[in-house]
N, C-alpha and C. Protein backbone atom coordinates (compact mmCIF):
# COMPACT_ATOMS: atom_id res chain seq x y z
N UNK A 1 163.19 -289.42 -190.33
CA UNK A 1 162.45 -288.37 -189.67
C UNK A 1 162.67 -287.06 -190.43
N UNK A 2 161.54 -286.60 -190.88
CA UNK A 2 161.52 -284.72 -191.53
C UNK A 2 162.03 -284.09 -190.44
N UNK A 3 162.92 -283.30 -191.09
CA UNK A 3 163.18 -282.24 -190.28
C UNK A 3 162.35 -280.52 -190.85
N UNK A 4 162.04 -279.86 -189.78
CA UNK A 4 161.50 -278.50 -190.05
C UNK A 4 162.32 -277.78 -190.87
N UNK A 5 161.64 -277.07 -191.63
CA UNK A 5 162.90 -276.27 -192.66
C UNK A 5 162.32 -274.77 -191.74
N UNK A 6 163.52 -274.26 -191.81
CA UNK A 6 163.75 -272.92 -190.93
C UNK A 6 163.02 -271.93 -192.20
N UNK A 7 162.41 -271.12 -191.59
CA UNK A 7 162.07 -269.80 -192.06
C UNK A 7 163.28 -268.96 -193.30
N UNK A 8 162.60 -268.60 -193.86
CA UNK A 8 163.16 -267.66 -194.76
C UNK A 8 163.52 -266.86 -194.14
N UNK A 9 164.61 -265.58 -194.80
CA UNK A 9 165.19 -264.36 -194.14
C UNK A 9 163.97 -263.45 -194.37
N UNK A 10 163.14 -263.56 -195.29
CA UNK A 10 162.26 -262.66 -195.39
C UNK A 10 160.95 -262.62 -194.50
N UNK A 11 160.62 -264.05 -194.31
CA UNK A 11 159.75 -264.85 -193.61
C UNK A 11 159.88 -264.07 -191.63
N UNK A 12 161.57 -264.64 -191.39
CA UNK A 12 161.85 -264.08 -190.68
C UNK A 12 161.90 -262.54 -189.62
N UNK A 13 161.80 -261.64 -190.77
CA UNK A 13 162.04 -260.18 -190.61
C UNK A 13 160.31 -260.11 -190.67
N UNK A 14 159.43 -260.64 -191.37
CA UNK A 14 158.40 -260.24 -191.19
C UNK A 14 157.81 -260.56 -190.33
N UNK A 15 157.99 -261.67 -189.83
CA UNK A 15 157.75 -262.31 -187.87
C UNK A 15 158.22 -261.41 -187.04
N UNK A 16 159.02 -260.81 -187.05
CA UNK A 16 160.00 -259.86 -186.46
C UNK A 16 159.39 -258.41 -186.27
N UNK A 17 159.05 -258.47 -187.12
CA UNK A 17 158.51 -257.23 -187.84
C UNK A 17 156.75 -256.80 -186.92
N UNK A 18 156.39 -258.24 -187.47
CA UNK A 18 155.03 -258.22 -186.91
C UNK A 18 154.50 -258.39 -185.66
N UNK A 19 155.42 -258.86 -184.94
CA UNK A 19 155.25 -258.83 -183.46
C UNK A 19 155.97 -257.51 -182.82
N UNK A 20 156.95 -256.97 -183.24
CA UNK A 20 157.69 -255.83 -182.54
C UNK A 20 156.86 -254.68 -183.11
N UNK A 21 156.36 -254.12 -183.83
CA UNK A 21 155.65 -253.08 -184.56
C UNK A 21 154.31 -253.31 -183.70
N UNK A 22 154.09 -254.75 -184.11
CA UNK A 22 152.32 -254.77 -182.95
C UNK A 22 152.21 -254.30 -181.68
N UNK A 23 153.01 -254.59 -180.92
CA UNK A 23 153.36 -254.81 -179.58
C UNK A 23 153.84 -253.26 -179.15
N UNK A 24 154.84 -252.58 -179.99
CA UNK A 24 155.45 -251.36 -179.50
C UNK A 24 155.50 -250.10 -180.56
N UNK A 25 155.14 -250.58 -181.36
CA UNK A 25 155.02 -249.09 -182.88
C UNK A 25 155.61 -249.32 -183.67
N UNK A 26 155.24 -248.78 -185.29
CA UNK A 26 156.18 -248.64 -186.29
C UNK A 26 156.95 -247.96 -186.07
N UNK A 27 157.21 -246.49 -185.55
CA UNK A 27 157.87 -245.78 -185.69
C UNK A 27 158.69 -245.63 -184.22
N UNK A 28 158.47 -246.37 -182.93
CA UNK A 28 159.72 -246.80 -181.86
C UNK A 28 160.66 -247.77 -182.36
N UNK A 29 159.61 -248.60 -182.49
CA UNK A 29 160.52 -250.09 -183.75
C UNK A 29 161.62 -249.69 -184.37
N UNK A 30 163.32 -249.62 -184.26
CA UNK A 30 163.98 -249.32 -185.10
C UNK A 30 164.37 -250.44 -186.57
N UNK A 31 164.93 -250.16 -186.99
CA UNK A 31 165.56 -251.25 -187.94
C UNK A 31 166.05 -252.10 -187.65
N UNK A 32 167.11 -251.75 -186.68
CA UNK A 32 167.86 -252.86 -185.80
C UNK A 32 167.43 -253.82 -185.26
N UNK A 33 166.52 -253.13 -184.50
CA UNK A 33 165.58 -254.19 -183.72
C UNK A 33 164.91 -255.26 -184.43
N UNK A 34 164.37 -254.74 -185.59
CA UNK A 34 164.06 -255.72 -186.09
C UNK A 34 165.18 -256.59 -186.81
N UNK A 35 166.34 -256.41 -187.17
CA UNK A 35 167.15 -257.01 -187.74
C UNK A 35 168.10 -258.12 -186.42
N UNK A 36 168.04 -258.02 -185.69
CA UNK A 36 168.11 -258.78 -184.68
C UNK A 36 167.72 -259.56 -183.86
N UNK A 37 166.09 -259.11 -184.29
CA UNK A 37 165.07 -259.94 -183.65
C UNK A 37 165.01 -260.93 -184.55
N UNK A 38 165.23 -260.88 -186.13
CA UNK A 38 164.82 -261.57 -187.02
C UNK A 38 166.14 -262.17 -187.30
N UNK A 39 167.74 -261.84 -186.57
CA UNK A 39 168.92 -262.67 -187.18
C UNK A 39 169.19 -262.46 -188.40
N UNK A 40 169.11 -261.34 -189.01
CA UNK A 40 169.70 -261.43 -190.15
C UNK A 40 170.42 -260.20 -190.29
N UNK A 41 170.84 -260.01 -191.62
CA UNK A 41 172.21 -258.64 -191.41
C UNK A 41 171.28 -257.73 -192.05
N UNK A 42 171.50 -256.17 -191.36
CA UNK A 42 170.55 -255.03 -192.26
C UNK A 42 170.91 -255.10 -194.03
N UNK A 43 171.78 -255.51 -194.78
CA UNK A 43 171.94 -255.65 -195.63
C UNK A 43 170.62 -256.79 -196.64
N UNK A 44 169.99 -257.58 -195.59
CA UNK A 44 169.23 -258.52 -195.87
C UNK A 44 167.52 -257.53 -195.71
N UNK A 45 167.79 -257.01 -195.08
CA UNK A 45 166.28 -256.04 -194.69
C UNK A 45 166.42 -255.49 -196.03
N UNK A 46 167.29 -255.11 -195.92
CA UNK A 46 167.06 -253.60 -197.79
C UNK A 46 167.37 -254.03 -198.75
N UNK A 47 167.64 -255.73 -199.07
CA UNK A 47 167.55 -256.61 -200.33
C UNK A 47 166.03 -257.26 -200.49
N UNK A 48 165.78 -257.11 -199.41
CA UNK A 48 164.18 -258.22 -199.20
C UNK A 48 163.34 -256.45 -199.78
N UNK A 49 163.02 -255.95 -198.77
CA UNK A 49 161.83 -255.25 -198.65
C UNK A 49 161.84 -253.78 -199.10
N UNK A 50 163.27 -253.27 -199.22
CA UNK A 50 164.13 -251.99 -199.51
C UNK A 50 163.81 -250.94 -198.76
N UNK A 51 163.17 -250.79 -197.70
CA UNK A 51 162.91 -249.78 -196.51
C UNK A 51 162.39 -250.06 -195.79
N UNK A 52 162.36 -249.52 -194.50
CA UNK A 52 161.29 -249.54 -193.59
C UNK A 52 159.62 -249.50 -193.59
N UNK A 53 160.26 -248.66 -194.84
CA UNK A 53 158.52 -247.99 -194.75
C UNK A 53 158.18 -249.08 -195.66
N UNK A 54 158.41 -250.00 -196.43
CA UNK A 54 158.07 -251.48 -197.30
C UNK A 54 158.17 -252.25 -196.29
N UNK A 55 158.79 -252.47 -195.35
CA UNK A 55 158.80 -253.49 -194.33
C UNK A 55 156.98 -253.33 -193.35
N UNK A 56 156.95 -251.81 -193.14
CA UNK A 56 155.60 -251.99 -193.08
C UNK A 56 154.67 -251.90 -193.39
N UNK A 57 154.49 -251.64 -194.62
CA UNK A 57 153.45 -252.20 -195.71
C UNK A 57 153.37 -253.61 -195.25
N UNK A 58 154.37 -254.37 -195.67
CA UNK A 58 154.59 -255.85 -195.82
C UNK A 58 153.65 -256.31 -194.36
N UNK A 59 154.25 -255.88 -193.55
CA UNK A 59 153.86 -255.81 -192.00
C UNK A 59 151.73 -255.64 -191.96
N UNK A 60 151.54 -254.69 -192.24
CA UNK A 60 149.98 -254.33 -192.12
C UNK A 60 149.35 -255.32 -193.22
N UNK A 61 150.08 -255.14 -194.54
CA UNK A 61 149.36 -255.98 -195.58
C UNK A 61 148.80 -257.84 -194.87
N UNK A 62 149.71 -258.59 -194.12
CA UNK A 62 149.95 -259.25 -193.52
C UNK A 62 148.42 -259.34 -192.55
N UNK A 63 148.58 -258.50 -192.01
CA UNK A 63 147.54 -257.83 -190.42
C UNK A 63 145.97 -257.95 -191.50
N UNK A 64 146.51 -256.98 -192.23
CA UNK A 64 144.96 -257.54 -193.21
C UNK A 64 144.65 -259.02 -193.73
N UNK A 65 145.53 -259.73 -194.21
CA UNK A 65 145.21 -260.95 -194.42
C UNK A 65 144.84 -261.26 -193.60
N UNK A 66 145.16 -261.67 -192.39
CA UNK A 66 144.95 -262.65 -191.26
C UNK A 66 143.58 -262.29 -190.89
N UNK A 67 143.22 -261.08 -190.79
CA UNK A 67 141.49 -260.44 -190.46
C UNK A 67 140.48 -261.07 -191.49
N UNK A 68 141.41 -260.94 -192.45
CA UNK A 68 140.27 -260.92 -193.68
C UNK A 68 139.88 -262.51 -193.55
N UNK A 69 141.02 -263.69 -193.12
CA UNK A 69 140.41 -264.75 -193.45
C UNK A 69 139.67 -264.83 -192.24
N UNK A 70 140.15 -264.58 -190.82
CA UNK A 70 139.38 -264.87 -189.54
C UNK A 70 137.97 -264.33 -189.79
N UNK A 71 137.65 -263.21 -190.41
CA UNK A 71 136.29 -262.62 -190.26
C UNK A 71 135.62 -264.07 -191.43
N UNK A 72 136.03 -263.89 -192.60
CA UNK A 72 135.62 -264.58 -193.79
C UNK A 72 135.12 -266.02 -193.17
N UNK A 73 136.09 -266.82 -192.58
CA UNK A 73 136.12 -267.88 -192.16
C UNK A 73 134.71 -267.84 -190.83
N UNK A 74 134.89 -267.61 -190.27
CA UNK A 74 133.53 -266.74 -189.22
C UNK A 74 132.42 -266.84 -189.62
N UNK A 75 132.18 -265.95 -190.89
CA UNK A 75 130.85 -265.54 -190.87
C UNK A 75 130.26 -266.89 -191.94
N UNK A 76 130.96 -267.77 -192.01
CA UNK A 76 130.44 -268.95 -192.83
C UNK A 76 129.31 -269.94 -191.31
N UNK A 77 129.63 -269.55 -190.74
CA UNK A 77 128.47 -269.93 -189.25
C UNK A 77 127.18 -268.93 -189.56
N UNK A 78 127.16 -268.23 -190.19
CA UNK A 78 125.56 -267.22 -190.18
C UNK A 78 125.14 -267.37 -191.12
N UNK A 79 123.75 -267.42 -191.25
CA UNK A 79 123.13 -268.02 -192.32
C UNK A 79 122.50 -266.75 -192.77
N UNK A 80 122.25 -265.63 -192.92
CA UNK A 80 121.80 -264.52 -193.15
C UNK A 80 122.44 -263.57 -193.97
N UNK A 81 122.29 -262.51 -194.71
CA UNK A 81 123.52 -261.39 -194.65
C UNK A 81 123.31 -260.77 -193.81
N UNK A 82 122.15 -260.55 -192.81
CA UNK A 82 121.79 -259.80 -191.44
C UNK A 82 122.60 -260.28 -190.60
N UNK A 83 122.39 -261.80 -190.50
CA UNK A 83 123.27 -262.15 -188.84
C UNK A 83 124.44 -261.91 -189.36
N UNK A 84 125.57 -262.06 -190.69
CA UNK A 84 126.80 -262.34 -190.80
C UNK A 84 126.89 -260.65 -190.49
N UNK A 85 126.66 -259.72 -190.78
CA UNK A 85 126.57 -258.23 -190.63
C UNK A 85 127.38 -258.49 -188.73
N UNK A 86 125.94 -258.57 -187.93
CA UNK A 86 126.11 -258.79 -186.65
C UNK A 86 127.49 -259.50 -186.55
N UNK A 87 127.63 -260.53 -187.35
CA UNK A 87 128.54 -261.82 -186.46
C UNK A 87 130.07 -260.89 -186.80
N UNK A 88 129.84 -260.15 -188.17
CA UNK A 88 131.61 -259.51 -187.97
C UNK A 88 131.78 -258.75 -186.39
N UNK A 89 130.56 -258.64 -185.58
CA UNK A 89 131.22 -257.73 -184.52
C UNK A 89 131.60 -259.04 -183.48
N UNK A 90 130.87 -260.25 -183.54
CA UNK A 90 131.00 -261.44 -182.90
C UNK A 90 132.65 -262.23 -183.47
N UNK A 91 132.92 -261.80 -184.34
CA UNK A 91 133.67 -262.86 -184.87
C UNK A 91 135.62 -261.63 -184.86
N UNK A 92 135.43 -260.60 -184.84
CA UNK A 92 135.90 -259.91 -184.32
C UNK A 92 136.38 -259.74 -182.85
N UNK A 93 135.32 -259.80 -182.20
CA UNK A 93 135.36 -259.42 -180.42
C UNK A 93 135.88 -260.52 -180.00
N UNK A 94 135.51 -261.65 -180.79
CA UNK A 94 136.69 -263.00 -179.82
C UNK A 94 138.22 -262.56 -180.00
N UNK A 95 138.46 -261.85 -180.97
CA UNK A 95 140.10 -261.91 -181.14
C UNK A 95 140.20 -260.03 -180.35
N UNK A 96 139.60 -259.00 -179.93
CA UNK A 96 139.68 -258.36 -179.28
C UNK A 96 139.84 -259.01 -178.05
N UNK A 97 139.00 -259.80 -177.74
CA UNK A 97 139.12 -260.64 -175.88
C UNK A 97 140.48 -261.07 -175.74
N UNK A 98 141.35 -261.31 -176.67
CA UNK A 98 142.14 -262.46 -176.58
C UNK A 98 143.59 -261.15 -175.72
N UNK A 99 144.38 -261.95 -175.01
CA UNK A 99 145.49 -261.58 -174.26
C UNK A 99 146.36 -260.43 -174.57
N UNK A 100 146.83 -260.81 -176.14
CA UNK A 100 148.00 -259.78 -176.98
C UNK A 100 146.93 -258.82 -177.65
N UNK A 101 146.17 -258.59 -177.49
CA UNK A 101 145.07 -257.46 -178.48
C UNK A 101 145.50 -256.57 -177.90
N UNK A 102 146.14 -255.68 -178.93
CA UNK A 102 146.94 -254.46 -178.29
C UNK A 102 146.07 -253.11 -179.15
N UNK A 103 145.17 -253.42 -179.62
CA UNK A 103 144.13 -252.38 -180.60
C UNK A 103 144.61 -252.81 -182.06
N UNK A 104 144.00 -251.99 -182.86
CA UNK A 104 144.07 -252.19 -184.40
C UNK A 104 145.36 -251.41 -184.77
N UNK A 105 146.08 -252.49 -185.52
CA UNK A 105 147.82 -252.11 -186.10
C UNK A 105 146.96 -251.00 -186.77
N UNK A 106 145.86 -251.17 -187.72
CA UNK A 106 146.21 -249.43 -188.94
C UNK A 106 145.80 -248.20 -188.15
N UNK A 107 144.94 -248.58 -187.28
CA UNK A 107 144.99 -247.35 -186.06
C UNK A 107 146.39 -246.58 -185.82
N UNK A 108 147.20 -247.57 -185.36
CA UNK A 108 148.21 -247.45 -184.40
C UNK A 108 149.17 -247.10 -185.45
N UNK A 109 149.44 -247.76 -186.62
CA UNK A 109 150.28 -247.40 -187.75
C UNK A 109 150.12 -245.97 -188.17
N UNK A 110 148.90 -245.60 -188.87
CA UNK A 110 148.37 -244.10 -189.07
C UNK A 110 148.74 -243.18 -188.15
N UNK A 111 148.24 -243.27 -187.21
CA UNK A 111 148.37 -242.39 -186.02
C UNK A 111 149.97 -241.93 -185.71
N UNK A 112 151.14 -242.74 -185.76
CA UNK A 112 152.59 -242.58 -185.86
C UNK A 112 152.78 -242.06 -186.92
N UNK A 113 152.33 -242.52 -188.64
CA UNK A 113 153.20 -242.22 -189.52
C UNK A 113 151.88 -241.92 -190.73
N UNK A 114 151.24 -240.59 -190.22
CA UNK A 114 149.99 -240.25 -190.94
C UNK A 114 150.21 -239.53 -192.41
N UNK A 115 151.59 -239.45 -192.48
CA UNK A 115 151.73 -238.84 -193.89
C UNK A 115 150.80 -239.16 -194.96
N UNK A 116 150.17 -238.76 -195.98
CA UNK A 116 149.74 -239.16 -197.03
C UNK A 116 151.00 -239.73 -198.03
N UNK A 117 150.80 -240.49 -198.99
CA UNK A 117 151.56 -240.82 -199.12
C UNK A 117 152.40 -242.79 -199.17
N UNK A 118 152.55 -242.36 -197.43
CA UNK A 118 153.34 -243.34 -196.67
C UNK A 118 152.78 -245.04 -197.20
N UNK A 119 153.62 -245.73 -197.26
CA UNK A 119 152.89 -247.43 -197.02
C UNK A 119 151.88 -247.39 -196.11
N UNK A 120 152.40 -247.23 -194.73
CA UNK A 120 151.58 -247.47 -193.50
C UNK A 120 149.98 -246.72 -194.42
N UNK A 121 150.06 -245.67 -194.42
CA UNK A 121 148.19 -245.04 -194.63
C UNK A 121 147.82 -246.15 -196.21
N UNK A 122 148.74 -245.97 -197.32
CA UNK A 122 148.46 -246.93 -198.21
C UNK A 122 147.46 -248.23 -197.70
N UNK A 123 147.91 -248.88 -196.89
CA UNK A 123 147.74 -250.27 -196.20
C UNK A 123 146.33 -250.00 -195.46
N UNK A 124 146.80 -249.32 -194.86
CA UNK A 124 145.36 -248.80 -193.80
C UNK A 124 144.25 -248.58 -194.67
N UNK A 125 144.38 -247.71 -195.68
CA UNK A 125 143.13 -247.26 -196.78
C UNK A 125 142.54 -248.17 -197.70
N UNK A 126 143.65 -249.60 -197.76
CA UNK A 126 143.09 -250.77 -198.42
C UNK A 126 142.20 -251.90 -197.52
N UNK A 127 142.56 -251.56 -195.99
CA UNK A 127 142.24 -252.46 -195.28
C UNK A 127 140.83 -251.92 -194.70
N UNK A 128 140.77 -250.58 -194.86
CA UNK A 128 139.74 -249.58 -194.20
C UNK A 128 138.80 -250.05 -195.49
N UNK A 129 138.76 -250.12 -196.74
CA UNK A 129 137.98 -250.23 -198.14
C UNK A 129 137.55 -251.71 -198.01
N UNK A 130 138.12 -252.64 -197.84
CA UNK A 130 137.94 -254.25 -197.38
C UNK A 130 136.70 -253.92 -196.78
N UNK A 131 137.32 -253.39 -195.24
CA UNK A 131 135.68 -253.45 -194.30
C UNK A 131 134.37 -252.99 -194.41
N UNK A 132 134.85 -251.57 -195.28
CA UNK A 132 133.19 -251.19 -195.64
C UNK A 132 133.01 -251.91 -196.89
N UNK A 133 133.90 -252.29 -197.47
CA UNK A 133 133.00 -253.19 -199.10
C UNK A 133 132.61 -254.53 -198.42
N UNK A 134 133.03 -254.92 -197.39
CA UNK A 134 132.24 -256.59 -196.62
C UNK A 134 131.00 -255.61 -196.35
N UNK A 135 130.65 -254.86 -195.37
CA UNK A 135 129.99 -254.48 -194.77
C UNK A 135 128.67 -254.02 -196.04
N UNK A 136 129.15 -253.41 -197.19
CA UNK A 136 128.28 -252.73 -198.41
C UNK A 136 127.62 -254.11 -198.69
N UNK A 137 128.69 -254.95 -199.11
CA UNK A 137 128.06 -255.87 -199.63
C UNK A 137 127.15 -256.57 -198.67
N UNK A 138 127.36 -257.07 -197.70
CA UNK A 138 126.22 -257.62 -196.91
C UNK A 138 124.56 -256.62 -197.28
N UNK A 139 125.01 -255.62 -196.72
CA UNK A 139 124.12 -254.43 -196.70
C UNK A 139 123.23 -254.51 -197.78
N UNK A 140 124.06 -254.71 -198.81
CA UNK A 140 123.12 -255.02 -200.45
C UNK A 140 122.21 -256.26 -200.34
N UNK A 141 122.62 -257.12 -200.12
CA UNK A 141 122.38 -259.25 -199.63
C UNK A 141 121.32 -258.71 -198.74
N UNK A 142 121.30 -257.76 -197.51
CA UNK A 142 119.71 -258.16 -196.93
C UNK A 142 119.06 -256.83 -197.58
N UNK A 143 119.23 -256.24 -198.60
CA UNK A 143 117.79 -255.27 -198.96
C UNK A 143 118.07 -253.92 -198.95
N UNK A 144 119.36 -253.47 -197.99
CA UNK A 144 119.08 -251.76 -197.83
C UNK A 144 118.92 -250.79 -199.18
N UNK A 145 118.03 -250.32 -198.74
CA UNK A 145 118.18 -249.23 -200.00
C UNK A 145 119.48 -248.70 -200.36
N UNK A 146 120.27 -248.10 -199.15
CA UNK A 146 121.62 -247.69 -199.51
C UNK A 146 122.72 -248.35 -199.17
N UNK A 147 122.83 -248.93 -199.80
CA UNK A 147 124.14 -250.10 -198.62
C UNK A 147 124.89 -249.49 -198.40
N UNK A 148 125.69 -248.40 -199.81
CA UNK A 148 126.96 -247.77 -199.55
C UNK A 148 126.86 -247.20 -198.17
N UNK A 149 125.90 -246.04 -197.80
CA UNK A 149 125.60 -245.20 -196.71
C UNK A 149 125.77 -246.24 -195.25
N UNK A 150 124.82 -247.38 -195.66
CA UNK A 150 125.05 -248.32 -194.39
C UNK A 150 125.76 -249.11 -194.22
N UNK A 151 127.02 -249.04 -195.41
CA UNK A 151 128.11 -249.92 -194.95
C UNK A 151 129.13 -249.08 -194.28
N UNK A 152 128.97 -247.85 -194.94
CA UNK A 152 129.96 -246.53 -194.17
C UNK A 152 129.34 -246.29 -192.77
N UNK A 153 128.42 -246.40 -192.57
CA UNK A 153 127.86 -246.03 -190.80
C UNK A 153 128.25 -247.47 -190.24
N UNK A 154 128.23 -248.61 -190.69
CA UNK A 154 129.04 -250.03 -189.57
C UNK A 154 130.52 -250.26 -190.03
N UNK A 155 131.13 -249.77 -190.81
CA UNK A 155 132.31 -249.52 -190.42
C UNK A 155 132.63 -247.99 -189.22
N UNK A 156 131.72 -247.47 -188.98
CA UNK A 156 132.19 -246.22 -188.55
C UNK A 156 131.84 -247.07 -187.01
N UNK A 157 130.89 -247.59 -187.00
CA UNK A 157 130.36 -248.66 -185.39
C UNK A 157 131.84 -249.62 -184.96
N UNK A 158 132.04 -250.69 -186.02
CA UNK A 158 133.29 -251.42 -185.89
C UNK A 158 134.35 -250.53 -185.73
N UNK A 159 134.68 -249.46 -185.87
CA UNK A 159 136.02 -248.83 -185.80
C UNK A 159 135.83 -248.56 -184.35
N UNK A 160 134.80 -248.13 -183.74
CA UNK A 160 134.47 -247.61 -182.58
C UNK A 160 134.89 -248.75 -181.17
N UNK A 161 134.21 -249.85 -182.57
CA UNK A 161 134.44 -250.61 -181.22
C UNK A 161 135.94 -251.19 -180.79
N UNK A 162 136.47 -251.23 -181.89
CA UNK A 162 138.15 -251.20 -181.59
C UNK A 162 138.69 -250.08 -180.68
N UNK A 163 138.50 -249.19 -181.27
CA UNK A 163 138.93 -248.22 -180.47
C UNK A 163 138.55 -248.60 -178.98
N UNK A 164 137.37 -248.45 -178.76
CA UNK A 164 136.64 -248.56 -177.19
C UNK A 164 137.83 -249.83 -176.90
N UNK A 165 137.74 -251.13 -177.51
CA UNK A 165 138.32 -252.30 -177.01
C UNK A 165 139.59 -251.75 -175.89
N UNK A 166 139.96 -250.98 -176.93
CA UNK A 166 141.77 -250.37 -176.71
C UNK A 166 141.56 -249.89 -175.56
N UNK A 167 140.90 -248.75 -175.38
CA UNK A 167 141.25 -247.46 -174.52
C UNK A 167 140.29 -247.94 -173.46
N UNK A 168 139.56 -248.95 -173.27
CA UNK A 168 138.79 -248.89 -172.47
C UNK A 168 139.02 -250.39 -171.38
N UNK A 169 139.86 -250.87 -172.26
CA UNK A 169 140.30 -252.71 -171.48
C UNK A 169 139.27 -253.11 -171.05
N UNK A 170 138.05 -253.52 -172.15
CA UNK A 170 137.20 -253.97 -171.68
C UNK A 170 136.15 -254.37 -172.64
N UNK A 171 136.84 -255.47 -173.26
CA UNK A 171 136.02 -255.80 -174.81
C UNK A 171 134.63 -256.68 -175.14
N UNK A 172 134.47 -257.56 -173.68
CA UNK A 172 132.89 -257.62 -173.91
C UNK A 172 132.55 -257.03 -173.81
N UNK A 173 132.03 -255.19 -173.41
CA UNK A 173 131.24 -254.28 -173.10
C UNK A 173 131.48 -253.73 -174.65
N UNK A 174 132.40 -253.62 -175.34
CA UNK A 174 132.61 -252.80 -176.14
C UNK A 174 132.24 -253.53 -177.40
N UNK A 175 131.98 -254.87 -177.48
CA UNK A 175 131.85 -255.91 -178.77
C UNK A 175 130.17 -255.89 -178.42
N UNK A 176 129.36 -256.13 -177.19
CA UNK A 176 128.26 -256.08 -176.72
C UNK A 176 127.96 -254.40 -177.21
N UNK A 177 127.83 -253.57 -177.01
CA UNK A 177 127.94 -252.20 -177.27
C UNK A 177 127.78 -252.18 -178.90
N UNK A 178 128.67 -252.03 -179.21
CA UNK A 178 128.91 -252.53 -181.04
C UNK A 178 127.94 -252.97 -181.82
N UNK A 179 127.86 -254.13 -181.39
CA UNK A 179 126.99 -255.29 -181.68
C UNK A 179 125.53 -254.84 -181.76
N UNK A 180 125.00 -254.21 -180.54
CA UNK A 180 123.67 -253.76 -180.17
C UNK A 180 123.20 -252.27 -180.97
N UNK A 181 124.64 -251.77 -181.10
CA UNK A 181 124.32 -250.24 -182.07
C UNK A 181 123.85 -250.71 -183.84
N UNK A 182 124.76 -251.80 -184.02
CA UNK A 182 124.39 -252.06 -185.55
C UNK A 182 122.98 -253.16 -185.34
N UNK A 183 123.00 -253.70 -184.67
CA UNK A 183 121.29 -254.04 -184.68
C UNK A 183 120.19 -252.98 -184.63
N UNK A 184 120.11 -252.12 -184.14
CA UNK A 184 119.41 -250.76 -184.06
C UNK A 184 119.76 -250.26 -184.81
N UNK A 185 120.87 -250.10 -185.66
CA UNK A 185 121.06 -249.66 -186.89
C UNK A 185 120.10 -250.22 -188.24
N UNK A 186 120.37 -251.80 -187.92
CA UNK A 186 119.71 -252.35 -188.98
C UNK A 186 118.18 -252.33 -189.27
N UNK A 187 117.73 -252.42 -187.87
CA UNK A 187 116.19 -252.53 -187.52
C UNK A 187 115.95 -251.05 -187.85
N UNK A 188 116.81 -250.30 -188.13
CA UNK A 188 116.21 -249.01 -188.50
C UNK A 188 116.05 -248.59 -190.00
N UNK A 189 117.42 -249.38 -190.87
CA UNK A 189 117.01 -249.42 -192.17
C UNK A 189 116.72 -250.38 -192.61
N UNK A 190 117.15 -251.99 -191.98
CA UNK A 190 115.96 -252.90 -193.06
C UNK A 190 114.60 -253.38 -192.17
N UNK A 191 114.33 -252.62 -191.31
CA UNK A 191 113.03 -253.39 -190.60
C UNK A 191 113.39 -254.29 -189.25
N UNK A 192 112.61 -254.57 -188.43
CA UNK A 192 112.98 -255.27 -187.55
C UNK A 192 113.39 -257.14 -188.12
N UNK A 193 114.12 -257.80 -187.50
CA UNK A 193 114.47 -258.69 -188.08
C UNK A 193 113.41 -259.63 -187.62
């Protein structure tokens, strides 16, 4: 019989990491906490990652992967670059509905530790560039004259609708909402569909 091989120390701290930071802040989150949550000695945190502020890089960089494949993986159901446009707010809003959706980590990261500078905004500004270059590029795939312009106005819709998700506890209205602004968006620059 295989037995499970246990997590890495690094593996560890970033589980640690990623649920205590999600759940309660980068910057309430102490070190400790995470070094205890994750079982290992602070000596092991600042050999792995060498600060906090690398621990949450590591942490958001992470938060972006997991989006990037859920959306990616998603929009392989739409046969359009129009509907896949739409479906990021569809393919999105299921994981807003879901129980632990506590709003968007680079929201919540930025907002604590807005320095320029910092990992945290680093992370955020790569993950913020992801969404409008999906969004550009679609934008290009059905026709717009300007994609750049209309990939920057549905990321500015999708951010909204996170936000709303958050502050408003109430994410079919806010994914429905979303959803219906970038269709009227679209029907306004590529034509009705």
């Amino acid at each position: 019989m295989a037995t499970a091989t246990r997590p890495t120390a690094r593996e560890r701290l970033l589980a640690a990491a990623d649920e205590l930071f999600y759940r309660e802040g980068v910057h309430v989150v102490g070190i400790d906490r995470v070094i205890e949550h994750a079982g290992v000695a602070k000596a092991t945190l600042y050999n792995t990652y060498g600060s906090k502020d690398e621990l949450i890089r590591a942490y958001l960089q992470g938060r972006h992967r997991a989006i990037e494949k859920r959306v990616t993986e998603g929009l392989a159901a739409y046969p359009s670059a129009r509907e896949k446009i739409l479906g990021v707010f569809d393919v999105q809003g299921a994981r807003f509905a879901e129980p632990d959706f506590r709003g968007c980590p680079f929201v919540s990261a930025t907002a604590e530790t807005a320095a320029t500078g910092t990992a945290a905004v680093a992370a955020a500004d790569d993950y913020r560039a992801w969404v409008r270059g999906l969004f550009t590029d679609l934008a290009a795939q059905a026709g717009a004259a300007d994609p750049d312009a209309l990939g920057y106005q549905l990321r500015m819709i999708y951010d909204g609708v996170a936000i709303s998700t958050r502050m408003d506890r109430d994410p079919a209205a806010a994914v429905r909402s979303g959803r219906a602004l970038a269709a009227t968006l679209l029907d306004t620059e590529l034509g009705p569909a």
